[in-house]
Protein backbone atom coordinates (compact mmCIF):
# COMPACT_ATOMS: atom_id res chain seq x y z
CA UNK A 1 12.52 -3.80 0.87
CA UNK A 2 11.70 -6.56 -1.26
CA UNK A 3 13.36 -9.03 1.03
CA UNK A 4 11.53 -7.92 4.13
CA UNK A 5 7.73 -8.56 1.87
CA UNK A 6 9.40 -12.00 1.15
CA UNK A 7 10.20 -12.56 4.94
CA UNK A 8 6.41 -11.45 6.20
CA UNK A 9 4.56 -12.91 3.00
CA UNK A 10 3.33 -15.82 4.77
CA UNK A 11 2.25 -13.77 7.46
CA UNK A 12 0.67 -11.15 5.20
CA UNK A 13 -1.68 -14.14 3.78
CA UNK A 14 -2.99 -15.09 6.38
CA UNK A 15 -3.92 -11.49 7.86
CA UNK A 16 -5.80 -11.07 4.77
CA UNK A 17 -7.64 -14.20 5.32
CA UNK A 18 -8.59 -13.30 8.78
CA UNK A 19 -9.45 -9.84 8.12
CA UNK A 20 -11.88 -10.92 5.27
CA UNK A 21 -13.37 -14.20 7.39
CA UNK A 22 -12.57 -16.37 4.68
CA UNK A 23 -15.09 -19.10 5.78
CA UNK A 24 -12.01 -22.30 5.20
CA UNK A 25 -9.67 -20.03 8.12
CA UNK A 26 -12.54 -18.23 10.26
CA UNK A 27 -12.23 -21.05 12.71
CA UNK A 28 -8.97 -20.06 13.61
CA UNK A 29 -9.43 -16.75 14.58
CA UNK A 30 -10.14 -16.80 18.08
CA UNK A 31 -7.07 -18.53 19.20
CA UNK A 32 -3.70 -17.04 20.05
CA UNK A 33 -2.20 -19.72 18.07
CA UNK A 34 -4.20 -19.35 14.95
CA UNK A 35 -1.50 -18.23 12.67
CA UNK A 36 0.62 -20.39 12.79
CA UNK A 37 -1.89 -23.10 12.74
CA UNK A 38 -4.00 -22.00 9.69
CA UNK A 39 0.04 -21.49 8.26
CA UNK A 40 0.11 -24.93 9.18
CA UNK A 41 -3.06 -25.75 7.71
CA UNK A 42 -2.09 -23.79 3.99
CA UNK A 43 1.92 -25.61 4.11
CA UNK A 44 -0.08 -28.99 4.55
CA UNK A 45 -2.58 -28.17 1.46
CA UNK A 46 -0.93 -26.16 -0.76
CA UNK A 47 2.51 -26.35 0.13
CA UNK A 48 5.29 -23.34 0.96
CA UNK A 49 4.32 -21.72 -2.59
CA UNK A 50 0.32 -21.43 -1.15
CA UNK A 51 1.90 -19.70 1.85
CA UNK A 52 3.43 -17.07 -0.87
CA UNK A 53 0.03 -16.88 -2.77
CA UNK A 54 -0.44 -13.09 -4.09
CA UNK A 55 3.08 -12.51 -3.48
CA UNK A 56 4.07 -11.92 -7.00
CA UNK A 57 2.14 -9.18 -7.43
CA UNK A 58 3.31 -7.42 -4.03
CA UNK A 59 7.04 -7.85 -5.93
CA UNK A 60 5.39 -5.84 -8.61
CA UNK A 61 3.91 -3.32 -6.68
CA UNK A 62 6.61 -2.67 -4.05
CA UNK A 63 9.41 -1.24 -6.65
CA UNK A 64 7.01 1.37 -8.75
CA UNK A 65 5.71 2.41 -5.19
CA UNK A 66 8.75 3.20 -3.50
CA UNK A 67 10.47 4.91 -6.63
CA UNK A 68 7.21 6.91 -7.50
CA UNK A 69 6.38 7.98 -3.74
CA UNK A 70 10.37 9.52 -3.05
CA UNK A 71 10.13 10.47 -6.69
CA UNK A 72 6.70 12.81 -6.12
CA UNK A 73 8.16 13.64 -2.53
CA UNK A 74 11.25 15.43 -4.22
CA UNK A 75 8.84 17.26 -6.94
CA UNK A 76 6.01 18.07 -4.60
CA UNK A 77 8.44 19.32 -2.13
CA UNK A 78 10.21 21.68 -4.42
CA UNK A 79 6.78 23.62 -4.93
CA UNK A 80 5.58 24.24 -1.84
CA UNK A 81 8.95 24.50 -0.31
CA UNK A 82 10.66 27.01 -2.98
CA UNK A 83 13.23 27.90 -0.51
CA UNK A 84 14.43 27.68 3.48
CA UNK A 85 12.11 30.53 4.44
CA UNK A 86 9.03 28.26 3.49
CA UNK A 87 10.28 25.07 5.06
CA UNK A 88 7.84 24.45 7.93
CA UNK A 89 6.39 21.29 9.91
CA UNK A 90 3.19 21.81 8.01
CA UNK A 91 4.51 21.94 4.45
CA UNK A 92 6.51 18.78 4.92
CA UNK A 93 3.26 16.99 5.74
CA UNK A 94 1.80 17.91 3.26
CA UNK A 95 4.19 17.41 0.89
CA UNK A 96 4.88 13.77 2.00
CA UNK A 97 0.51 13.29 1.99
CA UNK A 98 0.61 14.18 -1.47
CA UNK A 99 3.58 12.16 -2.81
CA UNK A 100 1.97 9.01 -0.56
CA UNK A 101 -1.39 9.39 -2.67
CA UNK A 102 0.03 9.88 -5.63
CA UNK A 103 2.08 6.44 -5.21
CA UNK A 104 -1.01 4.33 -3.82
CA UNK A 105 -3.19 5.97 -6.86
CA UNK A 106 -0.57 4.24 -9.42
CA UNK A 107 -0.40 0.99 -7.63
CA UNK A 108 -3.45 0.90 -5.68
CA UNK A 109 -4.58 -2.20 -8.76
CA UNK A 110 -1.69 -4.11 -8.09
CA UNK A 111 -2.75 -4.12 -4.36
CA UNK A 112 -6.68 -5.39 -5.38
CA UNK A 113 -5.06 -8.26 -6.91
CA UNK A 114 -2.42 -8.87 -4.39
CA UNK A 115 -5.31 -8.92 -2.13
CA UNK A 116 -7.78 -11.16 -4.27
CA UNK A 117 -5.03 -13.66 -5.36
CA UNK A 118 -4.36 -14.56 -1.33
CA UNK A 119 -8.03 -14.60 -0.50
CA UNK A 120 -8.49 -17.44 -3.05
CA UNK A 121 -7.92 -21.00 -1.02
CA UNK A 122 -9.22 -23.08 -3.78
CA UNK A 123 -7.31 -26.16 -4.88
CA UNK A 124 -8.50 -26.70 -8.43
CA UNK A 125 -8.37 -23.71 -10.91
CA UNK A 126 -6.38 -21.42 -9.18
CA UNK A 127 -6.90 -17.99 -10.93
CA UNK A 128 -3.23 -16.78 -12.56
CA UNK A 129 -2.48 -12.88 -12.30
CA UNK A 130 -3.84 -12.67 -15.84
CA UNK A 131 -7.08 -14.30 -15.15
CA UNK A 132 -7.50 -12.32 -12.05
CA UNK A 133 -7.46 -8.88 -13.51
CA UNK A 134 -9.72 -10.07 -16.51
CA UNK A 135 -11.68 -11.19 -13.63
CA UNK A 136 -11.67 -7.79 -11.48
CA UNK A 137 -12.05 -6.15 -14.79
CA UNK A 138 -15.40 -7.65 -16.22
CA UNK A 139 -17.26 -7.90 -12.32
CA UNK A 140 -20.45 -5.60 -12.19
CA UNK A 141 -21.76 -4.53 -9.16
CA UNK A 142 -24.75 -6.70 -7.27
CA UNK A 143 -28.00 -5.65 -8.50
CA UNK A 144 -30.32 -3.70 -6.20
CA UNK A 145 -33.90 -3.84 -6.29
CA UNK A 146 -35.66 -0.67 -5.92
CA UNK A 147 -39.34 -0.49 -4.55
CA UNK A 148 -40.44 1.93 -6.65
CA UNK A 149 -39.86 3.89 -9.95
CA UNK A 150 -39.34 7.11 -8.15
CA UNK A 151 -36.32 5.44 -6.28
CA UNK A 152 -34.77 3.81 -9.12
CA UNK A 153 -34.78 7.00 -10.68
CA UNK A 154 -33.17 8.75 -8.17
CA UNK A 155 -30.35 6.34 -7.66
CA UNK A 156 -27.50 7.42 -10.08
CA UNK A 157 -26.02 5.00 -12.36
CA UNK A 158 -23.08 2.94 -11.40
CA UNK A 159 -20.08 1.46 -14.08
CA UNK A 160 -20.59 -1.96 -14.72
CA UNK A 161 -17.27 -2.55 -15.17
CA UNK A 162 -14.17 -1.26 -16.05
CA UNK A 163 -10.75 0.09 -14.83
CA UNK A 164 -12.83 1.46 -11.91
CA UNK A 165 -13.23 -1.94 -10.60
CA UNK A 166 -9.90 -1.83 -9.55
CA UNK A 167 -10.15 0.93 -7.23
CA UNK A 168 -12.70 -0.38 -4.82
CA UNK A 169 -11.62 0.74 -1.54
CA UNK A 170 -9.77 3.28 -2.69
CA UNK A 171 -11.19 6.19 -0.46
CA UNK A 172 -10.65 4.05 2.95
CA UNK A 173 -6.64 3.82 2.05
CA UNK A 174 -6.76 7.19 0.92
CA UNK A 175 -7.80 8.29 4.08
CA UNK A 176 -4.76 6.32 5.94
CA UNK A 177 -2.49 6.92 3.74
CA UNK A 178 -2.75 10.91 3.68
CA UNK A 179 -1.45 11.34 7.71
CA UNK A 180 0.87 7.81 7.46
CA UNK A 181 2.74 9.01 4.53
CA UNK A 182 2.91 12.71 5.99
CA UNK A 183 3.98 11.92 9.07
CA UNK A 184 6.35 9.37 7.53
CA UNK A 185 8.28 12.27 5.78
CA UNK A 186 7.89 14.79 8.13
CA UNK A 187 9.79 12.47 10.84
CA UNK A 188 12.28 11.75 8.13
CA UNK A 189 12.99 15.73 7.41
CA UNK A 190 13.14 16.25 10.87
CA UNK A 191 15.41 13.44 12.11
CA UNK A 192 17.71 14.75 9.68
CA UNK A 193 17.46 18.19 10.57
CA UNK A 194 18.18 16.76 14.42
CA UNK A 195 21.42 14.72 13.06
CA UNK A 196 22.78 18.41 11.53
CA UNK A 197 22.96 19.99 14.93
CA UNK A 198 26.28 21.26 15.85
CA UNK A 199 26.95 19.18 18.68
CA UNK A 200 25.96 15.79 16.50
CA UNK A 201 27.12 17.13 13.46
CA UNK A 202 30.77 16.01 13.47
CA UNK A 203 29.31 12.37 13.84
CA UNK A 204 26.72 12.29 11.42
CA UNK A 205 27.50 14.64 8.80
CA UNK A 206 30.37 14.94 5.91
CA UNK A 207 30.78 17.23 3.58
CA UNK A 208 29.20 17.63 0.39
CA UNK A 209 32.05 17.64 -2.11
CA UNK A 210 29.79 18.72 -5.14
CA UNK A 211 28.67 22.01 -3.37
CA UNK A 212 30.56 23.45 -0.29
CA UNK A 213 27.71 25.61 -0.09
CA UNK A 214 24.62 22.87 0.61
CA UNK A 215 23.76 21.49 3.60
CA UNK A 216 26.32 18.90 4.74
CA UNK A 217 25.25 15.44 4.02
CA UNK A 218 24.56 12.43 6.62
CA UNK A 219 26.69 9.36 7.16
């Protein structure tokens, strides 16, 4: 998987820096060639690394992700499918929503400074990964000017910094993530219960020498 993020890093750059108008690539947006012309443009500046910019910390998101989201999948699953009779469509969504939030709710930081680290296009003092989070970390929120007392007072606090800083955005991907993982898994479980049949079985299937009893594993 990690090879693939490598392959489509470039390309994940610069759809961050279209989707948040950075003002140095905006112009490019409205041409079908603006990729590979604002690619063009970042090779020329800041070389192949710039194209790779944020990439390190997609490498250390992408391995806690995967393990944690099969590893909740497999524990979630066992609960609200005890046994064959409760295996149905609807559990398995739900069981592969859950495990999919619980994996973006552990990495979901490393994905505010993957994001952050390719937004930034300037040349001199480029923000490391540690000066980024310190950075994300210590940010307060813009101050708003109320009117009147009355509507200041009504207006509940907000944190001023913190850990919650890195969560901004949070409820948006939350809200993708619950059917996308879902469906994800529920494809998966179903494929496989497709591949089983008796007329595919013999082509897909072998035995499972550690239990004759279980269901027979695929190729």
């Amino acid at each position: 998987m990690n090879q693939a993020k490598t392959i489509v890093g470039p390309l994940d750059r610069v759809k961050i820096l279209f989707q948040a108008s950075n003002p140095q690539f905006a112009k490019y947006t409205g041409s079908w060639f603006g990729v590979v012309t604002a690619m063009r443009d970042i090779n020329r500046q800041s070389g192949v690394r710039g194209l790779f910019r944020g990439h390190s910390a997609t490498l250390l998101r992408i391995f806690p992700y995967a393990a944690i989201k099969f590893l909740a999948y497999e524990q979630i699953r066992a609960i609200l499918i005890p046994s064959k009779q409760h295996e149905t469509p609807l559990r398995r969504l739900f069981s592969g929503a859950f495990a999919g939030v619980t994996s973006v709710f552990v990495t979901y930081p490393l994905e505010v400074v993957r994001v952050r680290l390719a937004f930034e296009t300037k040349e001199v003092g480029r923000s490391s990964l540690r000066s980024i989070c310190t950075q994300i970390y210590h940010e307060q929120p813009p101050r708003i000017v109320h009117s009147s007392a009355v509507a200041a007072a009504a207006v509940p606090p907000v944190p001023r910094s913190g850990l919650i800083n890195f969560y901004r955005g949070f409820s948006s991907t939350l809200a993708g993530m619950l059917p996308y993982a879902g469906m994800s898994f529920l494809t998966h479980d179903t494929a496989g219960d497709w591949l089983r049949l008796p007329a595919l079985a013999p082509y897909t299937t072998t035995a499972n020498p550690k239990n004759a009893d279980a269901p027979p594993i695929l190729r």
